[in-house]
PDB file of N, CA and C in Angstrom:
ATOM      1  N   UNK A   1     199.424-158.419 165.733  1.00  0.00           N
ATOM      2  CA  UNK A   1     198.848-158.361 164.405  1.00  0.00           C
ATOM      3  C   UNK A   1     199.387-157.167 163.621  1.00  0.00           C
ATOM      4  N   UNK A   2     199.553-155.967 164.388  1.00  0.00           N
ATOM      5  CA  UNK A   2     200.014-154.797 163.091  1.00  0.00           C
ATOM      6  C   UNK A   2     201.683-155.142 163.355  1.00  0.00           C
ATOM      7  N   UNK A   3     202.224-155.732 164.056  1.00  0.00           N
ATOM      8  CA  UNK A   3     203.632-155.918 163.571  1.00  0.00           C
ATOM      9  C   UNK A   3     203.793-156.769 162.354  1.00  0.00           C
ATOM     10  N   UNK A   4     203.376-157.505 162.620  1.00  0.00           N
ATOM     11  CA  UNK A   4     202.568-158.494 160.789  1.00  0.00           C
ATOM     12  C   UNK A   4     202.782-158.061 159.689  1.00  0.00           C
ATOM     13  N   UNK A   5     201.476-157.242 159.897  1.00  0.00           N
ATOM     14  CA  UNK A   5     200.948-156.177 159.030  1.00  0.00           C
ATOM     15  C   UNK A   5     202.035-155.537 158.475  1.00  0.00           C
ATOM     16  N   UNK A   6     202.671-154.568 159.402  1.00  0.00           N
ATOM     17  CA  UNK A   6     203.953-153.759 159.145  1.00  0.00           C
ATOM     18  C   UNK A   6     205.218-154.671 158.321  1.00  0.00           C
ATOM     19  N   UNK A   7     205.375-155.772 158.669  1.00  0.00           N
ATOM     20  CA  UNK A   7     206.566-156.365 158.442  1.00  0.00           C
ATOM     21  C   UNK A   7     206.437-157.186 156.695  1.00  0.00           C
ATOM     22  N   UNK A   8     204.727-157.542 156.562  1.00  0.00           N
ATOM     23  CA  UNK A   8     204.634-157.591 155.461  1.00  0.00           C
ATOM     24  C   UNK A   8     204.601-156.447 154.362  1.00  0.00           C
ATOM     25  N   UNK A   9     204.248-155.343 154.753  1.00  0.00           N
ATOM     26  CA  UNK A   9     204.088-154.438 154.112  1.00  0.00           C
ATOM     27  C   UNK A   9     205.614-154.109 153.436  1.00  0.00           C
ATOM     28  N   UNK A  10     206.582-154.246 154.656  1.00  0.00           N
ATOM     29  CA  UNK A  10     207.898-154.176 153.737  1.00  0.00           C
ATOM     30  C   UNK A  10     208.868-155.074 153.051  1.00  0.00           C
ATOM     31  N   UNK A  11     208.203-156.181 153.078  1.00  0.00           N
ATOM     32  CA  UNK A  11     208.684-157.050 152.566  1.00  0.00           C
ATOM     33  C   UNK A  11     207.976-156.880 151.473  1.00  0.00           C
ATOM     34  N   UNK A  12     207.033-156.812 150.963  1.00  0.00           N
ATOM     35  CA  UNK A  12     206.057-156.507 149.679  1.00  0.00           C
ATOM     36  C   UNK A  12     206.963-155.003 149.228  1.00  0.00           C
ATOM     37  N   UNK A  13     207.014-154.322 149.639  1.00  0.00           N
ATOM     38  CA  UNK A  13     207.548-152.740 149.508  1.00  0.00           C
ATOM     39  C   UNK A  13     209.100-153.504 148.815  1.00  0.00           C
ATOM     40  N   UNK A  14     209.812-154.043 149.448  1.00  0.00           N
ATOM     41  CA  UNK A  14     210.971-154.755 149.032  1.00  0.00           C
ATOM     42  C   UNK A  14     211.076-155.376 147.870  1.00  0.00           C
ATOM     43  N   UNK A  15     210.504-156.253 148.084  1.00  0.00           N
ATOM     44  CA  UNK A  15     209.909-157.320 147.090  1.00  0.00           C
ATOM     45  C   UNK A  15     209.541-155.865 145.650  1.00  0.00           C
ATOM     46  N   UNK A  16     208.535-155.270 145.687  1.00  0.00           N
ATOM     47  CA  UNK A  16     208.552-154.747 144.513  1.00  0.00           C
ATOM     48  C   UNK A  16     209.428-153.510 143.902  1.00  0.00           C
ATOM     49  N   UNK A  17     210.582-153.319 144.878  1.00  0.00           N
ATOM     50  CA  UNK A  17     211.444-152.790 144.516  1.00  0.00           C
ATOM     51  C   UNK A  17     212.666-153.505 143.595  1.00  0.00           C
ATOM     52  N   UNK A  18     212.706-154.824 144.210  1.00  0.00           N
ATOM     53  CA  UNK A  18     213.780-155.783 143.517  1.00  0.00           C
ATOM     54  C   UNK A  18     213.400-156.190 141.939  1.00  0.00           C
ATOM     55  N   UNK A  19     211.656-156.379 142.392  1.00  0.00           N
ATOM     56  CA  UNK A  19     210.993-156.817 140.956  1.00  0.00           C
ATOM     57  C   UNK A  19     210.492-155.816 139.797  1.00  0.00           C
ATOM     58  N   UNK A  20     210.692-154.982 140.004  1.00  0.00           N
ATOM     59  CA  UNK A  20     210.084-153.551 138.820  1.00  0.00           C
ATOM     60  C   UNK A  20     211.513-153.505 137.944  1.00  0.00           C
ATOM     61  N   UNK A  21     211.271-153.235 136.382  1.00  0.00           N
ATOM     62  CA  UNK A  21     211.906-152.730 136.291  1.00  0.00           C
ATOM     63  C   UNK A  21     212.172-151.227 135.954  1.00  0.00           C
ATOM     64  N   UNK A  22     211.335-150.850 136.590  1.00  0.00           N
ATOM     65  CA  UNK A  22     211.509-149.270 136.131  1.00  0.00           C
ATOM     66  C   UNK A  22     212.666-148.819 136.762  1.00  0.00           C
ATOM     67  N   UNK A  23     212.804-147.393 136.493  1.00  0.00           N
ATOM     68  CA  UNK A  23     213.882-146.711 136.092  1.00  0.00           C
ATOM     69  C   UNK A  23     214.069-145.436 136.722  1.00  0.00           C
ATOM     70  N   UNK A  24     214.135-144.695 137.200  1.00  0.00           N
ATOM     71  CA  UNK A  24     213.838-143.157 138.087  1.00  0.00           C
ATOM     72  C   UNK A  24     214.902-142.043 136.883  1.00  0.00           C
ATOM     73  N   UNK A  25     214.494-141.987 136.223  1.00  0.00           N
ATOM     74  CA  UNK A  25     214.876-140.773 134.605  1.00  0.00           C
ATOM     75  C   UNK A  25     213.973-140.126 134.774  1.00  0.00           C
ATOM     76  N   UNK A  26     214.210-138.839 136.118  1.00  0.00           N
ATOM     77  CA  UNK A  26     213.328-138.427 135.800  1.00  0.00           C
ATOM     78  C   UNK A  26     214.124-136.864 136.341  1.00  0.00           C
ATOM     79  N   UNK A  27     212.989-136.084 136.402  1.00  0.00           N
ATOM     80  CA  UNK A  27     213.741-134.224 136.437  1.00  0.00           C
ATOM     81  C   UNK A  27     213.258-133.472 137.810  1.00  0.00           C
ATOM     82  N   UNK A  28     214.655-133.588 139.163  1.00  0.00           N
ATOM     83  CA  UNK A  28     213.808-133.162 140.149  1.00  0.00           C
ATOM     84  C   UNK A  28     213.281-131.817 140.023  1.00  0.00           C
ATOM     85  N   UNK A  29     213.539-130.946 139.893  1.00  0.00           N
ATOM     86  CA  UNK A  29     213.280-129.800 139.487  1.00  0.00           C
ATOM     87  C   UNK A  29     211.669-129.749 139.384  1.00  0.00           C
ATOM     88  N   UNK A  30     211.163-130.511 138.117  1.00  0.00           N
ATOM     89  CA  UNK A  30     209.994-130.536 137.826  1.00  0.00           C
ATOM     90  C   UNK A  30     208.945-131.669 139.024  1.00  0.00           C
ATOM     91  N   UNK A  31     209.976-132.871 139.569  1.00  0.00           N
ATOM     92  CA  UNK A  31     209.388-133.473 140.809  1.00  0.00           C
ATOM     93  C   UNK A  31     208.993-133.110 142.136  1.00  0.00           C
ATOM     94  N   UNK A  32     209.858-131.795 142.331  1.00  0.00           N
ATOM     95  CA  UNK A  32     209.602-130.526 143.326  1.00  0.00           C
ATOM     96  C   UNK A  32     208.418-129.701 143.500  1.00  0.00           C
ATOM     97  N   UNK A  33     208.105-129.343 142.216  1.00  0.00           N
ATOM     98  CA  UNK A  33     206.537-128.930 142.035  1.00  0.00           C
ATOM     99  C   UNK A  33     205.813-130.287 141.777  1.00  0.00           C
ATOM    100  N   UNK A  34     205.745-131.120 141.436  1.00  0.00           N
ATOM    101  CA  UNK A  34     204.649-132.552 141.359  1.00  0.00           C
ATOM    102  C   UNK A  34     204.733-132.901 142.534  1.00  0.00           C
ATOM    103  N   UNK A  35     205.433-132.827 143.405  1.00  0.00           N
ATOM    104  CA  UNK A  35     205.169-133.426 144.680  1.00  0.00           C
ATOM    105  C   UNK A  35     204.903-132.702 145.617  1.00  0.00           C
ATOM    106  N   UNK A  36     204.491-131.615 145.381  1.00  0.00           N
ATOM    107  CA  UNK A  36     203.862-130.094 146.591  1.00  0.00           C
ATOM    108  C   UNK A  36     202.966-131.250 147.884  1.00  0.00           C
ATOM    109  N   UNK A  37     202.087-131.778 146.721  1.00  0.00           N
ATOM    110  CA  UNK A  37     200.513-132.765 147.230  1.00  0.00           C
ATOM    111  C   UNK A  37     201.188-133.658 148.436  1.00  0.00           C
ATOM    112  N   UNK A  38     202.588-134.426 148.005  1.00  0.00           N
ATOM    113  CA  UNK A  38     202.910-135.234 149.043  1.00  0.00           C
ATOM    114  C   UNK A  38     203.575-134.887 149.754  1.00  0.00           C
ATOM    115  N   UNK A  39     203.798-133.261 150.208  1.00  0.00           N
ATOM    116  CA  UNK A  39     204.304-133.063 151.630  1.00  0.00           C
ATOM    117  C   UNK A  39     203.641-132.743 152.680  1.00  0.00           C
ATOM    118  N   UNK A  40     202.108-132.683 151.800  1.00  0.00           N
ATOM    119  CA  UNK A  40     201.284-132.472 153.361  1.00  0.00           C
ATOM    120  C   UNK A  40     201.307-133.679 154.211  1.00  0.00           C
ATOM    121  N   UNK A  41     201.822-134.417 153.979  1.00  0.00           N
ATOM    122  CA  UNK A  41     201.577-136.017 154.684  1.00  0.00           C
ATOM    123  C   UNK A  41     203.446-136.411 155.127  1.00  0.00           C
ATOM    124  N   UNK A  42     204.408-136.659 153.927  1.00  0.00           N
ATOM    125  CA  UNK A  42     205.625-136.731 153.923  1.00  0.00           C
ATOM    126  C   UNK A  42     206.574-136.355 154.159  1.00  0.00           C
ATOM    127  N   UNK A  43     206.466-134.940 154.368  1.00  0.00           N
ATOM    128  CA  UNK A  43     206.993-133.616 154.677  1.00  0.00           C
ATOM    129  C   UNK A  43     207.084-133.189 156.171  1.00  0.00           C
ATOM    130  N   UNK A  44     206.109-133.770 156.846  1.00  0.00           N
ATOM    131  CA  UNK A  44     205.860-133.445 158.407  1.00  0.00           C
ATOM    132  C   UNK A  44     206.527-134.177 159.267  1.00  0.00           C
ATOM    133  N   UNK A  45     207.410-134.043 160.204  1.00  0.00           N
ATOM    134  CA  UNK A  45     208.224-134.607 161.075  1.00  0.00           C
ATOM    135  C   UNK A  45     207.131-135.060 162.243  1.00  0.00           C
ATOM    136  N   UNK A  46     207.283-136.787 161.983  1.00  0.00           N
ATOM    137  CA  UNK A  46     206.675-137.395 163.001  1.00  0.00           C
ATOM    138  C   UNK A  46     205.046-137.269 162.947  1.00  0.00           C
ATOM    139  N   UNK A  47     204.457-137.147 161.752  1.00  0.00           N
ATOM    140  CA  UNK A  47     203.168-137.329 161.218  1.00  0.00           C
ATOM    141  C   UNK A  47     202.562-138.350 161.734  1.00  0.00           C
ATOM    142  N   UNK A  48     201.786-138.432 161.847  1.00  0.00           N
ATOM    143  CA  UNK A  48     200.748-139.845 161.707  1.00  0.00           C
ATOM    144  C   UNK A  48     199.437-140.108 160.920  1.00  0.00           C
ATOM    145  N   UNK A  49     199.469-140.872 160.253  1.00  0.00           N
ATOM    146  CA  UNK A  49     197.901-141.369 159.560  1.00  0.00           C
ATOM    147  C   UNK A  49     196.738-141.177 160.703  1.00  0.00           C
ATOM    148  N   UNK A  50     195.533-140.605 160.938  1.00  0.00           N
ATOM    149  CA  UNK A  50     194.660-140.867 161.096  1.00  0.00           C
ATOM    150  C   UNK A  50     193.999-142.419 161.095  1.00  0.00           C
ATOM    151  N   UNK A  51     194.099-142.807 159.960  1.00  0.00           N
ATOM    152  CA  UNK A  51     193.152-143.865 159.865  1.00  0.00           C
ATOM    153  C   UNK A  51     193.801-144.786 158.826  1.00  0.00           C
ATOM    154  N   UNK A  52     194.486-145.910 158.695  1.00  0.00           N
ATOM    155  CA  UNK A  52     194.956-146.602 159.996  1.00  0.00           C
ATOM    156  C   UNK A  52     195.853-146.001 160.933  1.00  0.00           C
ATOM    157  N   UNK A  53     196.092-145.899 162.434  1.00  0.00           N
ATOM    158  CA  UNK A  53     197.314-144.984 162.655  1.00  0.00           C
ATOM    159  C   UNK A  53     198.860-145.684 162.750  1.00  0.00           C
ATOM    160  N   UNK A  54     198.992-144.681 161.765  1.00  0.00           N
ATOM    161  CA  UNK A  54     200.750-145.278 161.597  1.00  0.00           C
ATOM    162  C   UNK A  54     201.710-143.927 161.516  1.00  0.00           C
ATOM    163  N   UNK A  55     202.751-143.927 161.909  1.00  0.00           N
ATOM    164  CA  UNK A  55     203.602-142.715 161.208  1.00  0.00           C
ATOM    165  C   UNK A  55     203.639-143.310 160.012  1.00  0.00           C
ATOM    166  N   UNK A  56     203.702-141.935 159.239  1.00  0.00           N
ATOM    167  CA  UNK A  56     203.440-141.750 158.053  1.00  0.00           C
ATOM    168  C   UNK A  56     204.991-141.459 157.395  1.00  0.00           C
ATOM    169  N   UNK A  57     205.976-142.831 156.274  1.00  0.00           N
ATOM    170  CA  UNK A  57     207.433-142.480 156.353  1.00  0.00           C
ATOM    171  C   UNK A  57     207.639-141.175 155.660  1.00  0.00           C
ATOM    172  N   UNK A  58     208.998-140.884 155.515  1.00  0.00           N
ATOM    173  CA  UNK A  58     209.370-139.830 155.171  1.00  0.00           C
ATOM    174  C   UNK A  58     210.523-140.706 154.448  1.00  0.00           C
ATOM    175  N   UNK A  59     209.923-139.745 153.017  1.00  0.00           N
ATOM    176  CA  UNK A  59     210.776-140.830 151.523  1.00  0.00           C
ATOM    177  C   UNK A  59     211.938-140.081 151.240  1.00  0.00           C
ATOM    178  N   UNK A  60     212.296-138.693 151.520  1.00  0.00           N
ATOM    179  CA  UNK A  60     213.371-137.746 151.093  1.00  0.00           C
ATOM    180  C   UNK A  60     214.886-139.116 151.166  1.00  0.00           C
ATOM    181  N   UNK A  61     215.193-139.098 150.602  1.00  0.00           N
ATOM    182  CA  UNK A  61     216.703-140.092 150.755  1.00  0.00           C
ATOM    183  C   UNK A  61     216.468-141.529 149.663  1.00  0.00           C
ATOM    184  N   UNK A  62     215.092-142.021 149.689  1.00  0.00           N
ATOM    185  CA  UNK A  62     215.035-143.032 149.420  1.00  0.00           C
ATOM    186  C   UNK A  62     215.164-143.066 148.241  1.00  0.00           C
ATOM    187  N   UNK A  63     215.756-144.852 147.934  1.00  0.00           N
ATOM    188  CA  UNK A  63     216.020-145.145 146.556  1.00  0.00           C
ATOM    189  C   UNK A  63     214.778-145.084 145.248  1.00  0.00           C
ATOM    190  N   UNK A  64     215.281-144.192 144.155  1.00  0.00           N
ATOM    191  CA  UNK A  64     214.405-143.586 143.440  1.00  0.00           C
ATOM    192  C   UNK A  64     213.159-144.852 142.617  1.00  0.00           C
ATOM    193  N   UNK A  65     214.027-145.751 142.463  1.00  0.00           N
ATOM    194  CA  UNK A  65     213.192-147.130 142.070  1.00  0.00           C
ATOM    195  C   UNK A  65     212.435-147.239 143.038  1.00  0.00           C
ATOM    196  N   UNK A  66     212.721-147.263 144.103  1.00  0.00           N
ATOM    197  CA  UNK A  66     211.753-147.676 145.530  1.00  0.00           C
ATOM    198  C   UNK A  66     210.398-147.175 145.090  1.00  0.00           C
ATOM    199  N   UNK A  67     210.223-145.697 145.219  1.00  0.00           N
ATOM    200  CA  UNK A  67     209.296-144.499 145.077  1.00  0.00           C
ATOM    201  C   UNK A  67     208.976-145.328 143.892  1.00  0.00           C
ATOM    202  N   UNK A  68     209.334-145.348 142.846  1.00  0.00           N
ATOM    203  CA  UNK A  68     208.245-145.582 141.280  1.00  0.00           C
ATOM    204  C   UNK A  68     207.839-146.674 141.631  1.00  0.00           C
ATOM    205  N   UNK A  69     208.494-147.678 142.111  1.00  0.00           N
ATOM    206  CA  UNK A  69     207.854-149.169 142.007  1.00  0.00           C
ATOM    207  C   UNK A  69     206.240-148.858 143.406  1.00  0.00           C
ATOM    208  N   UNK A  70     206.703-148.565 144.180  1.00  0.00           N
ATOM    209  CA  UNK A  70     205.356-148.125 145.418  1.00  0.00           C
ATOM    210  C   UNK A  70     204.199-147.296 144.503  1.00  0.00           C
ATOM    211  N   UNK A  71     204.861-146.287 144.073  1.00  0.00           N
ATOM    212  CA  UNK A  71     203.656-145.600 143.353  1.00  0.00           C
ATOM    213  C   UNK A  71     202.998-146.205 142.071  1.00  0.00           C
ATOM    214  N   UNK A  72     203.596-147.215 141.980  1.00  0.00           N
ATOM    215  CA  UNK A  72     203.016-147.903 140.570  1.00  0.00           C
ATOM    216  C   UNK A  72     201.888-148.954 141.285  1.00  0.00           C
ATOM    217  N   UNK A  73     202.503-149.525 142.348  1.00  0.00           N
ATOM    218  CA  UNK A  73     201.957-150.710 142.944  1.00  0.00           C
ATOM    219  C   UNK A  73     200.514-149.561 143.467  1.00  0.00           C
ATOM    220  N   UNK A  74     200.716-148.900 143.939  1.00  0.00           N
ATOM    221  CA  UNK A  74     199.744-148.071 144.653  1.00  0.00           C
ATOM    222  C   UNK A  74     198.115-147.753 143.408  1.00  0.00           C
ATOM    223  N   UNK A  75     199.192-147.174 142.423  1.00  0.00           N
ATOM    224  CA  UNK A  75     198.381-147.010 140.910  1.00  0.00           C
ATOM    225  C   UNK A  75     197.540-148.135 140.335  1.00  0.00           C
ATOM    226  N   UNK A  76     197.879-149.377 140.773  1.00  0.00           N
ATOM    227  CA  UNK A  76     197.087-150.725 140.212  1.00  0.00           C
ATOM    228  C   UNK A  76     196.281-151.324 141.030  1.00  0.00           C
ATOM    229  N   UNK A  77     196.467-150.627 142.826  1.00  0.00           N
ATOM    230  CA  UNK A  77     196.026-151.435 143.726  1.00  0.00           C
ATOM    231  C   UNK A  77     196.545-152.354 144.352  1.00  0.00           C
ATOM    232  N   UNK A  78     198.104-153.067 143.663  1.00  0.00           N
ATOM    233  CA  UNK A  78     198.555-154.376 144.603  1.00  0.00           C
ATOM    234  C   UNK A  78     198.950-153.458 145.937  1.00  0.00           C
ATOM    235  N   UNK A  79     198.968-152.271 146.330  1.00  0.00           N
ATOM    236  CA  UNK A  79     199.036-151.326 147.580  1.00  0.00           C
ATOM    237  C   UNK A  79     198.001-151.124 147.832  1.00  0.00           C
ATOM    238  N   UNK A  80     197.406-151.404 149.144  1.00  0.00           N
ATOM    239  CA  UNK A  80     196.183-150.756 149.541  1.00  0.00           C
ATOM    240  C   UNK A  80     196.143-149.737 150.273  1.00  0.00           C
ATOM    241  N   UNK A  81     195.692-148.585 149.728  1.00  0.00           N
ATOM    242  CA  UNK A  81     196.119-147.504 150.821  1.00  0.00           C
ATOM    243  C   UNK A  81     195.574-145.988 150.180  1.00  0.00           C
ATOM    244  N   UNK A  82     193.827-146.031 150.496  1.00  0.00           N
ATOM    245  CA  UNK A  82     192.955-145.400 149.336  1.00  0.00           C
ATOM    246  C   UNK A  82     193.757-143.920 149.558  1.00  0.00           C
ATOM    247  N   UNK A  83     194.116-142.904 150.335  1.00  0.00           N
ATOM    248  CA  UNK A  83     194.718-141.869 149.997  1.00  0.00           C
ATOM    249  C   UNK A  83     195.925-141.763 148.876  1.00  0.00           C
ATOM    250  N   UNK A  84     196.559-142.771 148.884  1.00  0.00           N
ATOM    251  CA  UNK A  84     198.191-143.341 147.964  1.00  0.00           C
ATOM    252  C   UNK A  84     197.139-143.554 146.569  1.00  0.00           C
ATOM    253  N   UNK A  85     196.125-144.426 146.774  1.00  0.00           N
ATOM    254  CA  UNK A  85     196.087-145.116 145.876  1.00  0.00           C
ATOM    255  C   UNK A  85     195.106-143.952 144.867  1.00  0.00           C
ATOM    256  N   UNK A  86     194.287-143.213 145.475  1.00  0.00           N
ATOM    257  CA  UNK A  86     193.492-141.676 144.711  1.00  0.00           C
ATOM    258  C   UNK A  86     194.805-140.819 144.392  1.00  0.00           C
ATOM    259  N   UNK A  87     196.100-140.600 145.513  1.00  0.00           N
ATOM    260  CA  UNK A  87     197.140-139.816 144.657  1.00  0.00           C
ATOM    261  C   UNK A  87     197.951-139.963 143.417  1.00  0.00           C
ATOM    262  N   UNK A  88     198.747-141.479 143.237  1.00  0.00           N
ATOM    263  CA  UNK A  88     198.961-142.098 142.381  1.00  0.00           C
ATOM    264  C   UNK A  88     198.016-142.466 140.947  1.00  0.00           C
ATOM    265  N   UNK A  89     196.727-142.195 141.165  1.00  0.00           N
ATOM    266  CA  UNK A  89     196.221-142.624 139.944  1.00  0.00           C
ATOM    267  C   UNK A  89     196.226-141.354 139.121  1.00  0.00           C
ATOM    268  N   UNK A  90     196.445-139.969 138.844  1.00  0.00           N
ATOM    269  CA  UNK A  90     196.578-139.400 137.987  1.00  0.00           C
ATOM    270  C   UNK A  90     198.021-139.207 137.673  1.00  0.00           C
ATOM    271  N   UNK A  91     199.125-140.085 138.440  1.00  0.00           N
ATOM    272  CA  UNK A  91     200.445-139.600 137.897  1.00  0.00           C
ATOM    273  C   UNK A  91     200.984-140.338 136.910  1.00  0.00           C
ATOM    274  N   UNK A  92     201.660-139.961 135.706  1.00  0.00           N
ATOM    275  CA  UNK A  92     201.819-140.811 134.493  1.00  0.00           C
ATOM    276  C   UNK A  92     203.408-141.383 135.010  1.00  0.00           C
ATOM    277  N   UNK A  93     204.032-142.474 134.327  1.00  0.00           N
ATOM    278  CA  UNK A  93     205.195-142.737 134.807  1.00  0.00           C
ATOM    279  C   UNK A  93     206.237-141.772 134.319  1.00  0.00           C
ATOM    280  N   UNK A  94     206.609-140.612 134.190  1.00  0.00           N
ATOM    281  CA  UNK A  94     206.987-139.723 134.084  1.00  0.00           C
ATOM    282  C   UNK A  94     207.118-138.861 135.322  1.00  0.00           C
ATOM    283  N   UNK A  95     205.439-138.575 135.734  1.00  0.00           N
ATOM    284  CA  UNK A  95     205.516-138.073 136.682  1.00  0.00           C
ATOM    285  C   UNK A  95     206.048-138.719 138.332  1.00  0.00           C
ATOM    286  N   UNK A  96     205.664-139.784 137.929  1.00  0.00           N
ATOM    287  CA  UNK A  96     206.652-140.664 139.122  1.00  0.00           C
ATOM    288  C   UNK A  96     207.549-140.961 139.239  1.00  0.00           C
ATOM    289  N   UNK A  97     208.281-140.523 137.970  1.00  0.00           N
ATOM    290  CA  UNK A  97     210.112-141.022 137.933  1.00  0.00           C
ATOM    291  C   UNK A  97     210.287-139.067 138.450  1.00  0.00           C
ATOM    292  N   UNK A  98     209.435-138.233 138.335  1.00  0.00           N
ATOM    293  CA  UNK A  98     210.648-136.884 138.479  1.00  0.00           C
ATOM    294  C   UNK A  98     210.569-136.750 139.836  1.00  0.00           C
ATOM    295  N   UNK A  99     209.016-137.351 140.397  1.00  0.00           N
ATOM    296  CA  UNK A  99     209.143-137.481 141.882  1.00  0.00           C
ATOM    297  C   UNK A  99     209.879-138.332 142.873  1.00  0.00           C
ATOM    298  N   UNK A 100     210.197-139.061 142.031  1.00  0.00           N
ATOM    299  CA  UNK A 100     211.477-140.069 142.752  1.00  0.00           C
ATOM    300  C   UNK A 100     212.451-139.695 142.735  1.00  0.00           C
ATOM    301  N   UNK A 101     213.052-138.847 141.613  1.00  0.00           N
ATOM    302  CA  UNK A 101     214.406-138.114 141.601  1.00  0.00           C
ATOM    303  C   UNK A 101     214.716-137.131 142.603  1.00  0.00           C
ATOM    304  N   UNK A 102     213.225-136.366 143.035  1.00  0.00           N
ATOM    305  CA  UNK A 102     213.483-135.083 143.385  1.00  0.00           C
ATOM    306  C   UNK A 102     213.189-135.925 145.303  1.00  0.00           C
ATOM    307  N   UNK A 103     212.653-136.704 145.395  1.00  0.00           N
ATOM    308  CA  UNK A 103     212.961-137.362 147.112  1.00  0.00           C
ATOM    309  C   UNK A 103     214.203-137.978 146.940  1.00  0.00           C
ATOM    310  N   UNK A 104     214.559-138.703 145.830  1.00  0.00           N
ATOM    311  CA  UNK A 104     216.154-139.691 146.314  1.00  0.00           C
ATOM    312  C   UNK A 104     217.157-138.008 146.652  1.00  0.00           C
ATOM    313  N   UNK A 105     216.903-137.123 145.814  1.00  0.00           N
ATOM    314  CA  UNK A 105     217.744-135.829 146.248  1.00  0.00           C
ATOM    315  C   UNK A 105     217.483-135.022 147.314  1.00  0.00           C
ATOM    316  N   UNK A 106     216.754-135.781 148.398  1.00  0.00           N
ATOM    317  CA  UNK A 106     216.039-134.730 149.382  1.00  0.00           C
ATOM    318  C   UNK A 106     216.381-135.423 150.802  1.00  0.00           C
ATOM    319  N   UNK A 107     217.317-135.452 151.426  1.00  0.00           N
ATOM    320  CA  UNK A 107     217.225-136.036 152.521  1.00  0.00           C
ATOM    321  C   UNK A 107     216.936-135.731 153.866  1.00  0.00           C
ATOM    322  N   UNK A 108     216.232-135.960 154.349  1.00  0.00           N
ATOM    323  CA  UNK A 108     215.392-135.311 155.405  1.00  0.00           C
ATOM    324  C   UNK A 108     213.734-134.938 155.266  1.00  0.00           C
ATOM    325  N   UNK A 109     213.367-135.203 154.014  1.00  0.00           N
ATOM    326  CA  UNK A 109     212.080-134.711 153.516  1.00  0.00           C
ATOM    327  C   UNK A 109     210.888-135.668 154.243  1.00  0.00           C
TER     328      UNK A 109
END
């Protein structure tokens, strides 16, 4: 069942990467300080969620659309995932394009 789980999750993760069209114009510099919040979780080598337990990925590298389209999905709820989904709701799409810039420029993060 959580291989399922898992396998849908990235196919949905996929899926709304192909389908967004947003844009990652954004300023790592300023995504460096906006994203302090998501390295207590993202930042840690070999983390795990508590509750559900999962390692927890590590986005440094990833494609910057990826990041906005997740954090948007996260922002509306089609993501369920109440820590994502309480972080994402005060970030404007601004703030999620500089945080996407500043992980697609971070590899290893």
């Amino acid at each position: 069942m959580k291989r399922t789980m898992l396998i849908g999750a990235a196919l949905t993760g996929m899926t709304l990467a192909l389908a967004t069209s947003a844009h990652a114009d954004g300023d790592a510099a300023k995504g460096k300080v906006k994203a302090i919040s998501c390295m207590g979780c993202h930042g840690i080598p070999g983390y795990h969620n508590a509750y559900p337990n999962y390692p927890v990925p590590r986005v440094g590298g990833q494609y910057p659309e990826y990041i906005v389209a997740a954090l948007k999905a996260y922002k509306s709820g089609q993501r369920n995932h109440p820590t994502m989904q309480a972080q994402a709701a005060t970030l404007s799409d601004q703030d999620m394009q500089d945080i996407a810039v500043y992980f697609a420029s971070a590899p290893g993060q």
